[in-house]
Protein backbone atom coordinates (compact mmCIF):
# COMPACT_ATOMS: atom_id res chain seq x y z
CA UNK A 1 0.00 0.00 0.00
CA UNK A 2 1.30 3.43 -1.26
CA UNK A 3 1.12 6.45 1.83
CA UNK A 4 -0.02 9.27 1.03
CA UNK A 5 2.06 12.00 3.03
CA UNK A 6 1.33 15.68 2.18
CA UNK A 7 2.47 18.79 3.54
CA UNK A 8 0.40 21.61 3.63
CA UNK A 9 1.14 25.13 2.94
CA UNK A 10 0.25 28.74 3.01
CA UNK A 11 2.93 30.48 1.19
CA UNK A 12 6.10 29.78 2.51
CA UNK A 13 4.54 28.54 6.04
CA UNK A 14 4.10 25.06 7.03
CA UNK A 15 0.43 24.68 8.17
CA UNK A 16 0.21 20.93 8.74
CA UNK A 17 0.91 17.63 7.81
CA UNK A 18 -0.66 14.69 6.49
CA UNK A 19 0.93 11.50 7.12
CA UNK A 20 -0.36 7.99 7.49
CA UNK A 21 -4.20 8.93 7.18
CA UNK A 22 -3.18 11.59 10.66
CA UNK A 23 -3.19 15.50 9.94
CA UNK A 24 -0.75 17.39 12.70
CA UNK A 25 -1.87 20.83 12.92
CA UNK A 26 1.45 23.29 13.09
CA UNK A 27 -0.50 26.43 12.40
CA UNK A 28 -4.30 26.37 13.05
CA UNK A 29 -5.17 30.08 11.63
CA UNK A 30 -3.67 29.39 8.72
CA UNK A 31 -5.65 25.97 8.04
CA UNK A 32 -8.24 25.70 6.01
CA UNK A 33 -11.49 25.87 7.00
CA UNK A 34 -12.56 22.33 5.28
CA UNK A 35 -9.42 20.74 7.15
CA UNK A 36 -10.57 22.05 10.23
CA UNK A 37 -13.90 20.42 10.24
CA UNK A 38 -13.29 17.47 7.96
CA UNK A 39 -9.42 16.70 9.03
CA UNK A 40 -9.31 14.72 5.75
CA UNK A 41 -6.56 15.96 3.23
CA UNK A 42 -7.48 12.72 0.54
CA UNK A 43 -10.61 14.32 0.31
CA UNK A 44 -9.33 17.67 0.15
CA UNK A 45 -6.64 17.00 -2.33
């Protein structure tokens, strides 16, 4: 099975990370506001 790591970003700045189906929150304001109630970057992306 292939993971599916992402990083996410807003700009420059690291706002979280996806890794192994868990998102790790680094910058909560910056997050967006789907990843905040759905915590699901797959879907996102």
């Amino acid at each position: 099975m292939n993971a599916k790591n992402y990083e996410i970003l807003s700009g420059n700045t690291l706002v979280a990370i996806w890794t192994n189906n868990t998102l790790t929150i680094h910058n909560e304001t910056l997050l967006p506001l789907y990843l905040k109630k759905i915590q699901n970057a797959d879907l996102l992306l």
